[in-house]
N, C-alpha and C. Protein backbone atom coordinates (compact mmCIF):
# COMPACT_ATOMS: atom_id res chain seq x y z
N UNK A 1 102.25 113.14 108.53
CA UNK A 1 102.89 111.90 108.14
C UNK A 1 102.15 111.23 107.00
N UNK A 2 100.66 111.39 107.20
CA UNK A 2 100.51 110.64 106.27
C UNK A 2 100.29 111.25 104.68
N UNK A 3 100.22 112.52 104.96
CA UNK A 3 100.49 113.60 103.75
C UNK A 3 101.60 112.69 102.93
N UNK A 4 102.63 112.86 103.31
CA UNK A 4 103.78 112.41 102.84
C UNK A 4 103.98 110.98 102.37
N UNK A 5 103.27 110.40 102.76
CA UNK A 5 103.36 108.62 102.66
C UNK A 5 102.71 108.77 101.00
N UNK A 6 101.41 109.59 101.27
CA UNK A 6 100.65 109.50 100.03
C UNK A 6 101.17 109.67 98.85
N UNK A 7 102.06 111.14 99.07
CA UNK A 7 102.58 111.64 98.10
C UNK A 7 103.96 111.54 97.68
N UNK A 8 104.55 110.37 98.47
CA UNK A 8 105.73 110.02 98.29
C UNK A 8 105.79 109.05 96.84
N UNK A 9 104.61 108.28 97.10
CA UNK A 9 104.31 107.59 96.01
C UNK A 9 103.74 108.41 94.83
N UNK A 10 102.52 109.29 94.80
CA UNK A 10 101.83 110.01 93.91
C UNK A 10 102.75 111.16 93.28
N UNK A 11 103.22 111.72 93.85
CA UNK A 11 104.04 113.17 93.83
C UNK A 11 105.40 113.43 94.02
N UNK A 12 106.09 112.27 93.73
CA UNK A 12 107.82 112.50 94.68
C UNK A 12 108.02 113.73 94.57
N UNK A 13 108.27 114.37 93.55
CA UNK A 13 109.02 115.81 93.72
C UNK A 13 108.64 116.80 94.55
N UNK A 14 107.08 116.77 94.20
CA UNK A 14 106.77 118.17 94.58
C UNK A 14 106.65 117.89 96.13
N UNK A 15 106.32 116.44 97.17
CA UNK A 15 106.45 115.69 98.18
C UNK A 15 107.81 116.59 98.90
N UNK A 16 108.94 115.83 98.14
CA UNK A 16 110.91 116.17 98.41
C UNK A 16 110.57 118.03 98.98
N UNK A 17 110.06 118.20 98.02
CA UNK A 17 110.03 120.08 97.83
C UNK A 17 109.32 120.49 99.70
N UNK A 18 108.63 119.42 99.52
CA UNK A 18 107.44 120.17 101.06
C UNK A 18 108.19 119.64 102.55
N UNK A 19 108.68 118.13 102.11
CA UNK A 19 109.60 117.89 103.54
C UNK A 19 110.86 118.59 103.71
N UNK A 20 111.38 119.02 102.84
CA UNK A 20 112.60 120.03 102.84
C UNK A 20 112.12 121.03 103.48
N UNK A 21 111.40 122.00 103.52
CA UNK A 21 110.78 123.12 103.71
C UNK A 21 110.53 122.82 105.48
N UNK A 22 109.77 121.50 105.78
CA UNK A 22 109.47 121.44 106.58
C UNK A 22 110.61 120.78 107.65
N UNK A 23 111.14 120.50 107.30
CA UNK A 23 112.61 120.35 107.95
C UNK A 23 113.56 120.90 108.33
N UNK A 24 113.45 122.01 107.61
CA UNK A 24 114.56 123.01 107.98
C UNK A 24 113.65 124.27 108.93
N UNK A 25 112.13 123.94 109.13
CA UNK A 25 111.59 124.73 110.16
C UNK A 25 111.09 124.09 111.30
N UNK A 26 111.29 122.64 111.57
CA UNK A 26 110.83 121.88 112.36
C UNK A 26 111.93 120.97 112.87
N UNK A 27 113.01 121.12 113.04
CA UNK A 27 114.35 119.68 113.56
C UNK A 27 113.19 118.74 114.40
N UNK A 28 113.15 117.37 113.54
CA UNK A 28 112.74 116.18 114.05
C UNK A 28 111.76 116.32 113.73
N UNK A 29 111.05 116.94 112.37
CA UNK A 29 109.63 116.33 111.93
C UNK A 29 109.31 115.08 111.56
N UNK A 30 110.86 114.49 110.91
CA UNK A 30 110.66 112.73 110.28
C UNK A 30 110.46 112.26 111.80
N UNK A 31 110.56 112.35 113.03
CA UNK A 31 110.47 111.39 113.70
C UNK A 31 108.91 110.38 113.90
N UNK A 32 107.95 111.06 113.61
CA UNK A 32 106.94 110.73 113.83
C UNK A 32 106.75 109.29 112.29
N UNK A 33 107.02 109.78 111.90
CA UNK A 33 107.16 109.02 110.27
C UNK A 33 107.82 107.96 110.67
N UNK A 34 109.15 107.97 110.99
CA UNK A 34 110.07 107.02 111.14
C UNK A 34 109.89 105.96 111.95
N UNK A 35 108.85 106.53 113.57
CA UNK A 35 108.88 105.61 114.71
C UNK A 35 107.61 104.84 114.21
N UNK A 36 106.69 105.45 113.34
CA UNK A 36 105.05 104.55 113.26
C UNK A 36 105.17 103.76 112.05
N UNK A 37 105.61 104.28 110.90
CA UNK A 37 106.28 103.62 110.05
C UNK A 37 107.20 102.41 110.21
N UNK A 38 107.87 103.11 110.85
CA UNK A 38 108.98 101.57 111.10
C UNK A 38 108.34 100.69 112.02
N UNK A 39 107.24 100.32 112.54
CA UNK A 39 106.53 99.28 113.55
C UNK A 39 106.14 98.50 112.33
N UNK A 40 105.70 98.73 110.84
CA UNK A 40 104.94 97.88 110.18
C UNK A 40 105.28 96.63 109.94
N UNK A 41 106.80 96.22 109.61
CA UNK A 41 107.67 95.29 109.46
C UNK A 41 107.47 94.52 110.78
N UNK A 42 107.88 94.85 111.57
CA UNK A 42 107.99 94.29 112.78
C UNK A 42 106.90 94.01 113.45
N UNK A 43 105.21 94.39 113.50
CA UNK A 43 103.88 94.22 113.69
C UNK A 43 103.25 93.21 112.72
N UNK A 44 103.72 92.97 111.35
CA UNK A 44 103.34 91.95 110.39
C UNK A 44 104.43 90.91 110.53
N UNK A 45 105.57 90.92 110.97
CA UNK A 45 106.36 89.73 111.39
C UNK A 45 105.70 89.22 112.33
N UNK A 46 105.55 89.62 113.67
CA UNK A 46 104.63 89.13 115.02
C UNK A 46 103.76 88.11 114.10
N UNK A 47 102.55 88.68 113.74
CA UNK A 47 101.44 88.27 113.54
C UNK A 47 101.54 87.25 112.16
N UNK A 48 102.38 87.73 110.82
CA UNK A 48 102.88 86.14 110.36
C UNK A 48 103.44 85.03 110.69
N UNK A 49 103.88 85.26 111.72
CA UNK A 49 105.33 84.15 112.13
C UNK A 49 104.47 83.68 113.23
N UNK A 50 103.06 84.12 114.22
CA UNK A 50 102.87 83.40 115.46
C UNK A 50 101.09 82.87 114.99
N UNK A 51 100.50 83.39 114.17
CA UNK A 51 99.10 83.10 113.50
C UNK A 51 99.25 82.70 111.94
N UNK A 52 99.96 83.09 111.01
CA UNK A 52 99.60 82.18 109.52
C UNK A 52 100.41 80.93 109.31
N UNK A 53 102.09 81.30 109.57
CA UNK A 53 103.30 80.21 109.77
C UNK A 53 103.21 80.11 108.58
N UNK A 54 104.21 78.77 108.40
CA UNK A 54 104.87 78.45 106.96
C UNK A 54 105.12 76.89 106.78
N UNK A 55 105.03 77.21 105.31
CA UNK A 55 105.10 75.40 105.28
C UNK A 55 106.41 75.05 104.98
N UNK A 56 107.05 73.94 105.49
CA UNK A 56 108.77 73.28 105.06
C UNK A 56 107.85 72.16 104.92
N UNK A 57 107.44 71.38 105.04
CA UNK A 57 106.79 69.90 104.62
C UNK A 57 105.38 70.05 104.22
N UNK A 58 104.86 69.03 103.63
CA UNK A 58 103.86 68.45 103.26
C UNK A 58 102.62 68.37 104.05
N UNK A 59 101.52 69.32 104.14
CA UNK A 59 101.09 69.14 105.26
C UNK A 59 101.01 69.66 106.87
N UNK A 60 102.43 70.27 106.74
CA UNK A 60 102.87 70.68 108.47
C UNK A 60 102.89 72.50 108.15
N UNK A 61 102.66 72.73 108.89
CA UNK A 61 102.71 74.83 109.28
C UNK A 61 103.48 74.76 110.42
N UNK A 62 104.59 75.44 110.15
CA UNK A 62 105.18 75.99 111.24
C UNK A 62 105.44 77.24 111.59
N UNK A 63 105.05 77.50 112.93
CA UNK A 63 105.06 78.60 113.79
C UNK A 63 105.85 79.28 114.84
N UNK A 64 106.17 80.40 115.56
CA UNK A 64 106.73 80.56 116.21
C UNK A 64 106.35 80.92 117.37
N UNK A 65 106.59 80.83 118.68
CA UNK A 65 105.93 81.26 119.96
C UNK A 65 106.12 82.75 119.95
N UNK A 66 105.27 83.00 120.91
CA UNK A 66 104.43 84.76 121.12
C UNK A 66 106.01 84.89 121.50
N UNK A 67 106.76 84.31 122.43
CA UNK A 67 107.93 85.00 123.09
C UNK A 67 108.96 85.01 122.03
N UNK A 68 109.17 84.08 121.33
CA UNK A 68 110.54 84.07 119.88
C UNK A 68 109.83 85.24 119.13
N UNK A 69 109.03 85.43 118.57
CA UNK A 69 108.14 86.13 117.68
C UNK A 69 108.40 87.18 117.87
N UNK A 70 108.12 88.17 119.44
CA UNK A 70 107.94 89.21 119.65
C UNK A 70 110.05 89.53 120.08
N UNK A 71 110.61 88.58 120.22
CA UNK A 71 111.79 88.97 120.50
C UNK A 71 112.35 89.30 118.98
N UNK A 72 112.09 88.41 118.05
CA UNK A 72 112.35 88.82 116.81
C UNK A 72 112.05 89.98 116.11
N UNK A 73 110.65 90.21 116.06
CA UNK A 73 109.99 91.46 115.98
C UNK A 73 110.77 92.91 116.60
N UNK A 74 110.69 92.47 117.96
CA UNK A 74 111.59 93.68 118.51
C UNK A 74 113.44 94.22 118.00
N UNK A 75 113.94 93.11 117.51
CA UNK A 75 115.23 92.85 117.33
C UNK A 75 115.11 94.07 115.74
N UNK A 76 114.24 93.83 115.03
CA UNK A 76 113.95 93.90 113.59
C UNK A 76 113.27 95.27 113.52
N UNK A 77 112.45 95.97 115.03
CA UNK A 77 112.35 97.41 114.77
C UNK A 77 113.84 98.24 115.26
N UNK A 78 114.79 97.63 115.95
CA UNK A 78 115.86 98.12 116.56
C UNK A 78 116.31 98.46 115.39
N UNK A 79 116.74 97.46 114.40
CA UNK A 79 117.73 97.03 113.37
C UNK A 79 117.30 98.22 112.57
N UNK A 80 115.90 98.74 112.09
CA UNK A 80 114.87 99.46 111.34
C UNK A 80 115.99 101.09 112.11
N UNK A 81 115.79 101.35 113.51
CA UNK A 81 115.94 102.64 113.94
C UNK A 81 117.36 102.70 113.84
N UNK A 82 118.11 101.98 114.08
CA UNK A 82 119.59 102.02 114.23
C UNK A 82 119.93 101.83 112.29
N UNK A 83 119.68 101.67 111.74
CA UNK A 83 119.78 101.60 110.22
C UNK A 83 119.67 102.96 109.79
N UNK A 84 118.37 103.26 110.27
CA UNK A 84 118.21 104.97 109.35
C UNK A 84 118.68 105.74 109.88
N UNK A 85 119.23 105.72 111.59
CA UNK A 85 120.21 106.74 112.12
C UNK A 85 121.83 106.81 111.73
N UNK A 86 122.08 105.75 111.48
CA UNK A 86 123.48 105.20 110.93
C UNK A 86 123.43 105.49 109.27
N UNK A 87 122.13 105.61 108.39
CA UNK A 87 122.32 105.91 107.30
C UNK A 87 122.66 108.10 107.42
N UNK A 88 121.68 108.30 108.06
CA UNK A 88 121.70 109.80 108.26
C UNK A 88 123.06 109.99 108.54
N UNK A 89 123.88 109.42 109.55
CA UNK A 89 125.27 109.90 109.59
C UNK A 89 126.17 109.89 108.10
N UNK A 90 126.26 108.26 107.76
CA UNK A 90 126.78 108.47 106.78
C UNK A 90 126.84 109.48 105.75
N UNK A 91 125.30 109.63 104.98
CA UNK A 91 124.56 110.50 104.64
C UNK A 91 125.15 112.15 104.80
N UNK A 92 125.47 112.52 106.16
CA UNK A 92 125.79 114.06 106.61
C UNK A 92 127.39 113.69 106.12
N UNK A 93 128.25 112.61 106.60
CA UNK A 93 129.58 112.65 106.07
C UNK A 93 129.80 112.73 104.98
N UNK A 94 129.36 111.93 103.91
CA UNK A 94 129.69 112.00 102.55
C UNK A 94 129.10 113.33 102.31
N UNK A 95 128.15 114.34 102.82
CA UNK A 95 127.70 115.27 102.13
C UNK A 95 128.74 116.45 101.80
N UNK A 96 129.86 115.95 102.64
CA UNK A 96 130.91 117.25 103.27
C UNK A 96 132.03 117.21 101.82
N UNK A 97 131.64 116.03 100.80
CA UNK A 97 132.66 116.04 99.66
C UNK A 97 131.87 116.78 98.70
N UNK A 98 130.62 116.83 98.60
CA UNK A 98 130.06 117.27 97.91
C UNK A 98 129.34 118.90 97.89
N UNK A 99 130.25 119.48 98.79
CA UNK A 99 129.76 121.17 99.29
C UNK A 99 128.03 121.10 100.18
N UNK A 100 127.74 120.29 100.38
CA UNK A 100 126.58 120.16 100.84
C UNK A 100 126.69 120.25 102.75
N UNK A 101 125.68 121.29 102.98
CA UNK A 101 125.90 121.19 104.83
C UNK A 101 124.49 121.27 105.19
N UNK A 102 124.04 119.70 105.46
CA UNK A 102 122.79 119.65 105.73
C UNK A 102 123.25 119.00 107.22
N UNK A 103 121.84 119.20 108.42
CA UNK A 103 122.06 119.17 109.63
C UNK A 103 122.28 117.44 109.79
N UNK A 104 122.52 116.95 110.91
CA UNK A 104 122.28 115.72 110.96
C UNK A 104 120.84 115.07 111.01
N UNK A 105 120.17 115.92 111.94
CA UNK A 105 118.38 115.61 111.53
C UNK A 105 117.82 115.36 110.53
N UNK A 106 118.41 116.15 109.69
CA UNK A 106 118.04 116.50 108.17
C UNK A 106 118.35 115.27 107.21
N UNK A 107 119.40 114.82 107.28
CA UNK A 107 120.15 113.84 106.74
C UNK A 107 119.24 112.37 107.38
N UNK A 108 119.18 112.31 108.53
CA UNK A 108 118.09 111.12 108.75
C UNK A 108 116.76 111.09 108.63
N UNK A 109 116.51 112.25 108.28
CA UNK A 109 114.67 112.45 108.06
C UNK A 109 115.00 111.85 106.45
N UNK A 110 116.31 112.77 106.00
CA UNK A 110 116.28 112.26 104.07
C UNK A 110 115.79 110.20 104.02
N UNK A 111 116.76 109.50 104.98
CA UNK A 111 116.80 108.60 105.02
C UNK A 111 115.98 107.94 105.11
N UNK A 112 114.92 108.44 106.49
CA UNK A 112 113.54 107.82 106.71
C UNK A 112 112.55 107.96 105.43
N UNK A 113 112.49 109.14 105.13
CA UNK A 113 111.49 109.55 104.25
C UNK A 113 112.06 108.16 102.64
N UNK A 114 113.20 108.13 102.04
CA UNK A 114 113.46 107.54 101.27
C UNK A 114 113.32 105.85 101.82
N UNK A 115 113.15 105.54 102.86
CA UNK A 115 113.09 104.44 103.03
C UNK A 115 111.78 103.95 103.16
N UNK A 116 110.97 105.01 103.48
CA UNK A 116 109.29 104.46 102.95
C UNK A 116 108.80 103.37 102.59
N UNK A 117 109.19 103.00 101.52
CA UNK A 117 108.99 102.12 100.37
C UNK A 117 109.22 100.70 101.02
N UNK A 118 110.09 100.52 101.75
CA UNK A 118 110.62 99.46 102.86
C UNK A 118 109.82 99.43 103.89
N UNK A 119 109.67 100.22 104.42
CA UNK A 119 108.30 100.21 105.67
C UNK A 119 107.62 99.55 105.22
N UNK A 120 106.77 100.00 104.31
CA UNK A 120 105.52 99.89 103.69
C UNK A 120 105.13 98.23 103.24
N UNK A 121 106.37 97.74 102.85
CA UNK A 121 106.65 96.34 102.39
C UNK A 121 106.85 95.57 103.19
N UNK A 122 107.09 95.68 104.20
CA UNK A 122 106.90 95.03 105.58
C UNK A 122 105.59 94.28 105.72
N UNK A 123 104.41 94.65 105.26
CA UNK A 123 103.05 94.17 105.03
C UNK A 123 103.41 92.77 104.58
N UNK A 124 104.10 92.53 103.65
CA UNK A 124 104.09 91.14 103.11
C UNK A 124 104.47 90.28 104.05
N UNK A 125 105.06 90.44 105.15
CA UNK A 125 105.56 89.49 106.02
C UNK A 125 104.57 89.27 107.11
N UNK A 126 103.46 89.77 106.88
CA UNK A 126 101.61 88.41 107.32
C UNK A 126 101.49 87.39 106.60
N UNK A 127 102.13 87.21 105.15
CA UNK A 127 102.15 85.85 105.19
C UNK A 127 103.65 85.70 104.76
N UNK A 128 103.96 85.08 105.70
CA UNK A 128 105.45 84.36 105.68
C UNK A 128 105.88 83.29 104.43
N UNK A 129 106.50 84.31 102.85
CA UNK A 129 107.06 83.29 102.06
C UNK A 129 107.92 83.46 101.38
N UNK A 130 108.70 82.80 101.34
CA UNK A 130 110.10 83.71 100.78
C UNK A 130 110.10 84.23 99.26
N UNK A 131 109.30 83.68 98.08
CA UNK A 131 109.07 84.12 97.25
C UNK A 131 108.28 85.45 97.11
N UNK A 132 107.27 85.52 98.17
CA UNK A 132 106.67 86.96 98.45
C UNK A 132 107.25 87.75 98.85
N UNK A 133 107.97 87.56 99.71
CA UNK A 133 109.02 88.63 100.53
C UNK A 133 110.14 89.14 99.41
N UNK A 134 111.08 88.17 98.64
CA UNK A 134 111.75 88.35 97.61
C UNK A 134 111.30 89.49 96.61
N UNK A 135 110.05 89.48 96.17
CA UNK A 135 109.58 90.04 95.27
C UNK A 135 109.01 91.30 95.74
N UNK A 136 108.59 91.45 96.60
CA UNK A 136 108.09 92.79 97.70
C UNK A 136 109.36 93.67 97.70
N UNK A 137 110.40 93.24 98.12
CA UNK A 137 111.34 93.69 99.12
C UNK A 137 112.10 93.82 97.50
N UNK A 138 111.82 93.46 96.12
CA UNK A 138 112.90 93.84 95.28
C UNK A 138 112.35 95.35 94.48
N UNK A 139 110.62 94.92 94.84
CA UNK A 139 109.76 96.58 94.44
C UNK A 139 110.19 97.48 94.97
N UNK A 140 110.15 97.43 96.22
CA UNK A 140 110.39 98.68 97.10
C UNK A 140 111.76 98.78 97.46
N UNK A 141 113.00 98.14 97.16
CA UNK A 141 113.97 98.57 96.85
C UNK A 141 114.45 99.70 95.30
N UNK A 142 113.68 98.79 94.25
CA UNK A 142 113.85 99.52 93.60
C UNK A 142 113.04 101.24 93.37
N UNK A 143 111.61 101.55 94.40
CA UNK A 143 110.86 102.52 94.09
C UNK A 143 111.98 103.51 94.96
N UNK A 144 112.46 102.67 96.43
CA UNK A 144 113.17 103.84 97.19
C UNK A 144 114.59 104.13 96.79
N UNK A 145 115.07 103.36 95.71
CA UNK A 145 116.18 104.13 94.66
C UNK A 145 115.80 105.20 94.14
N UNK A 146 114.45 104.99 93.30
CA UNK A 146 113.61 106.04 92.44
C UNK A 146 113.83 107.39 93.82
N UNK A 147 113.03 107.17 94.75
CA UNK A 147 113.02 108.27 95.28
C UNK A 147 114.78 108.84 96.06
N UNK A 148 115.60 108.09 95.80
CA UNK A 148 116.47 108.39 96.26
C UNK A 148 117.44 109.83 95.28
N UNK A 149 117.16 109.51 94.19
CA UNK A 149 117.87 109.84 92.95
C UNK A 149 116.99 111.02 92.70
N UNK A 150 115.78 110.80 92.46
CA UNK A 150 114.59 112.21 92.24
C UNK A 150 114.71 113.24 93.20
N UNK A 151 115.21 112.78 94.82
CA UNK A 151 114.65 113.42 96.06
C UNK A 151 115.91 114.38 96.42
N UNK A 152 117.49 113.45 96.19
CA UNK A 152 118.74 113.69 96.81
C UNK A 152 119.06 115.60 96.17
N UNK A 153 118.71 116.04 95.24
CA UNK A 153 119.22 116.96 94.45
C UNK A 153 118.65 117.91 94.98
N UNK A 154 117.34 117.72 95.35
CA UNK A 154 115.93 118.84 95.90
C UNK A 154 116.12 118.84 97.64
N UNK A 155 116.24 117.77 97.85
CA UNK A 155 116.77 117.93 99.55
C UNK A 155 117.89 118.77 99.90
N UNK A 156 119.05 118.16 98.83
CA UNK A 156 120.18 118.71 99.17
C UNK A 156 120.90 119.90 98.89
N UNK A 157 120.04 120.81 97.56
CA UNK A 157 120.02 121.67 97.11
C UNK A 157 121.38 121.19 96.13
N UNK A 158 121.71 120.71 95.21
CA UNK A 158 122.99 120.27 94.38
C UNK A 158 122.14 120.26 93.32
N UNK A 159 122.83 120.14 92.14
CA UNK A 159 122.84 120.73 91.10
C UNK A 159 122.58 118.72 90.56
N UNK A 160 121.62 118.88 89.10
CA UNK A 160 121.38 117.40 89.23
C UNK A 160 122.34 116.63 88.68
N UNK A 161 123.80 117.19 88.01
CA UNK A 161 124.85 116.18 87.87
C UNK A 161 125.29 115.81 88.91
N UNK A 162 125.57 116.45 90.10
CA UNK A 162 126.23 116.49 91.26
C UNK A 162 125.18 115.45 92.23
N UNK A 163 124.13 115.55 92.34
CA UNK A 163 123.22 114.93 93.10
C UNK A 163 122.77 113.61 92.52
N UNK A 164 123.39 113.15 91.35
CA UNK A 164 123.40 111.91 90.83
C UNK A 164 124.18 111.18 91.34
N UNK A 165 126.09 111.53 91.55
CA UNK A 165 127.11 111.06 92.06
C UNK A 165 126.51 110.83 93.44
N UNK A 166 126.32 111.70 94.47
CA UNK A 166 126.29 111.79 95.10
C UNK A 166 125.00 110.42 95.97
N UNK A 167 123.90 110.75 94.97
CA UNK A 167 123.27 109.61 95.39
C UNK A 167 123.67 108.29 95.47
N UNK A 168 124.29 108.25 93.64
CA UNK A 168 125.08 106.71 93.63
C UNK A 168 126.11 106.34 95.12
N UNK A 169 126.35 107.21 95.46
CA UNK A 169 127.25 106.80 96.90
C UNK A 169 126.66 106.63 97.93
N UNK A 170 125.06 107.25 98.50
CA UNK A 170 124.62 107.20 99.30
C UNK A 170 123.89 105.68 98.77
N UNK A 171 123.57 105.52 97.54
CA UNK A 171 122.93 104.02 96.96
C UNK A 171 123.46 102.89 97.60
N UNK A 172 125.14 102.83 97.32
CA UNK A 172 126.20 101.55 97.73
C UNK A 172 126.27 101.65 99.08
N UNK A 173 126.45 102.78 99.78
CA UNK A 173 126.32 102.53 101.42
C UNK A 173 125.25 101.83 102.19
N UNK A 174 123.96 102.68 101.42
CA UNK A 174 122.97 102.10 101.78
C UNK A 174 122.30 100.64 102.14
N UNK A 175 123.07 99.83 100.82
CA UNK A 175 122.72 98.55 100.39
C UNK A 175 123.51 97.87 101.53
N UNK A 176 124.71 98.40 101.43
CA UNK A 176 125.75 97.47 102.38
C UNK A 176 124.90 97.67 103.85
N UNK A 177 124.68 98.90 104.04
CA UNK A 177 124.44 98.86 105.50
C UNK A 177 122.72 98.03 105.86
N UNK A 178 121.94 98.03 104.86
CA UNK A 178 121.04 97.72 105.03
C UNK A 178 121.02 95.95 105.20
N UNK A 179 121.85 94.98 104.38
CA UNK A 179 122.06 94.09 104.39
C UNK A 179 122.60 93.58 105.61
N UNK A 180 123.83 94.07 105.75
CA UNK A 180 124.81 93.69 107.35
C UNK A 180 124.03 94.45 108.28
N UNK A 181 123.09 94.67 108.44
CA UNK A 181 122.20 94.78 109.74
C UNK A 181 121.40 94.12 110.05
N UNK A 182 120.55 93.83 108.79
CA UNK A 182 119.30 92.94 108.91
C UNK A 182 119.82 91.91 109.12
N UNK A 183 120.70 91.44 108.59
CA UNK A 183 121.43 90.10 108.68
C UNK A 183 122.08 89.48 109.88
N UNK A 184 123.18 90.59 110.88
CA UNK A 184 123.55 90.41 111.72
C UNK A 184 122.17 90.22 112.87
N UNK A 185 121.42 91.03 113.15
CA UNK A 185 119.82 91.06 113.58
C UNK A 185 119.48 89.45 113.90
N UNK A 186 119.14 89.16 112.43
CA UNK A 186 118.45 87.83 112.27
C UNK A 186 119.15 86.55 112.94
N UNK A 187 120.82 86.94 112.37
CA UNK A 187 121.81 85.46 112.84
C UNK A 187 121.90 85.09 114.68
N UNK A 188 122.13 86.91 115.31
CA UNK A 188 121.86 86.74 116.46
C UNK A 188 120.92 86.22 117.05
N UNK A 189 119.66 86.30 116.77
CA UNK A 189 118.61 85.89 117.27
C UNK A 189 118.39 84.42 116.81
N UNK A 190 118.28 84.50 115.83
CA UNK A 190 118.72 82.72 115.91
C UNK A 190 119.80 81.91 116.63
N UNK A 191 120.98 82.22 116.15
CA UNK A 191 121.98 81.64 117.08
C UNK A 191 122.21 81.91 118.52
N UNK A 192 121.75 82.94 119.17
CA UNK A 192 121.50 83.24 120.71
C UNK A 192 120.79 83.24 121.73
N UNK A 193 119.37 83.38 120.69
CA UNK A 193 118.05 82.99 121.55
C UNK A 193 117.43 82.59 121.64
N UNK A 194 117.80 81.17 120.91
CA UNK A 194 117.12 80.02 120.95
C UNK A 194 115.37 79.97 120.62
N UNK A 195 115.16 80.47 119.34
CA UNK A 195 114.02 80.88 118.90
C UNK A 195 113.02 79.26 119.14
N UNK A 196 111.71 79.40 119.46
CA UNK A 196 110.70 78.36 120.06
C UNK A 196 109.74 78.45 118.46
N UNK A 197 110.09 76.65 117.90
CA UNK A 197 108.70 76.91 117.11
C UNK A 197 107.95 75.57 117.05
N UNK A 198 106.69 76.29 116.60
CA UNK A 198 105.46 75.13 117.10
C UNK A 198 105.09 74.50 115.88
N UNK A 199 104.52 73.24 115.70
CA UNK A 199 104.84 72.68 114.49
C UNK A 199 103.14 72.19 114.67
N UNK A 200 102.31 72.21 113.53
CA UNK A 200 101.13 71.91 113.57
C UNK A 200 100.49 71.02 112.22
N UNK A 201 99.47 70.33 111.61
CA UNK A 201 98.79 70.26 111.02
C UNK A 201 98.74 71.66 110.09
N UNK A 202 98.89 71.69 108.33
CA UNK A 202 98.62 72.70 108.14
C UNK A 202 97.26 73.03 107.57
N UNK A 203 96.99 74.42 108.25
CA UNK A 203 95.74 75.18 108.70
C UNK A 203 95.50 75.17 109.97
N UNK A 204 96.09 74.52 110.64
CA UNK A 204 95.78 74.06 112.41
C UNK A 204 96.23 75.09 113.32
């Protein structure tokens, strides 16, 4: 796993070249990637949202209780696993226009592995600010395009006009699905479970 983390960033291609290989001799090698990876978001939410907090006034930090925190947290690794399994489907369907017959495993490891970049950015949310998060979350959107477009042709074995289209479609699904999840996620938990927050002196 962490081979790959490294060289996802350092090496995309020759990276794409080695998880392919290892995918088609291992069904469910991304899982290990996907389940430890995807805790980062949701382990730096906990711990921003119930120890650094945020300022709305002058003076005041506000916080959230261990129990809102960790329900949120949990809501937000669900959203994380049910996202990249729901992208992998998509992912295997659209592949069927494009002569491509990759397994369904295969298709959600593509997903996990390209979504990296999002894991990874999850870090910023120890300190809770929307200008940080904004700007995090617009890097690593744009690096896991990069790897989407570099990776899709070599995963999928397509030819690189074909694996351009093809990405651009897995691009627009992506976005949509990634948005109306996180989103639905967040509204529920606010509007249903009555999230607890603690209001302090700030630094207190």
């Amino acid at each position: 796993m962490s081979t790959h983390l490294i060289k996802l960033f350092t090496q995309p291609e020759q990276s794409w070249t080695e998880i392919r290989k290892e995918e088609e001799q291992k069904p469910r090698n991304y899982l290990p990637h996907l389940i430890f990876l995807g805790l980062i978001p949701p382990f730096a939410l906990f711990i921003g949202t119930t120890r650094v907090g945020w300022s709305l006034a002058e003076n005041e930090t506000v916080r959230l209780s261990a129990d809102s925190a960790l329900l949120l947290s949990a809501m937000v690794y669900g959203a994380i696993l049910l996202g990249t399994a729901l992208m992998g489907v998509f992912i295997r369907w659209m592949s069927r226009s494009f002569d491509a017959r990759p397994t369904l495993n295969q298709c959600i490891g593509f997903a996990a592995y390209t979504a990296t970049p999002l894991y990874v950015a999850g870090l910023a949310a120890l300190y809770p600010s929307r200008w940080l998060a904004v700007a995090v979350l617009m890097a690593a959107c744009a690096y896991s395009t990069f790897l989407l477009f570099v990776g899709l042709p070599t995963f999928m074995r397509r030819k690189q006009e074909q694996g351009f289209l093809f990405a651009s479609c897995v691009w627009a699904v992506g976005l949509l699905l990634l948005v109306t999840i996180l989103v639905s996620a967040i509204l529920f938990w606010y509007n249903n479970l009555s999230p607890e927050y603690l209001r302090g002196p700030l630094g207190g």
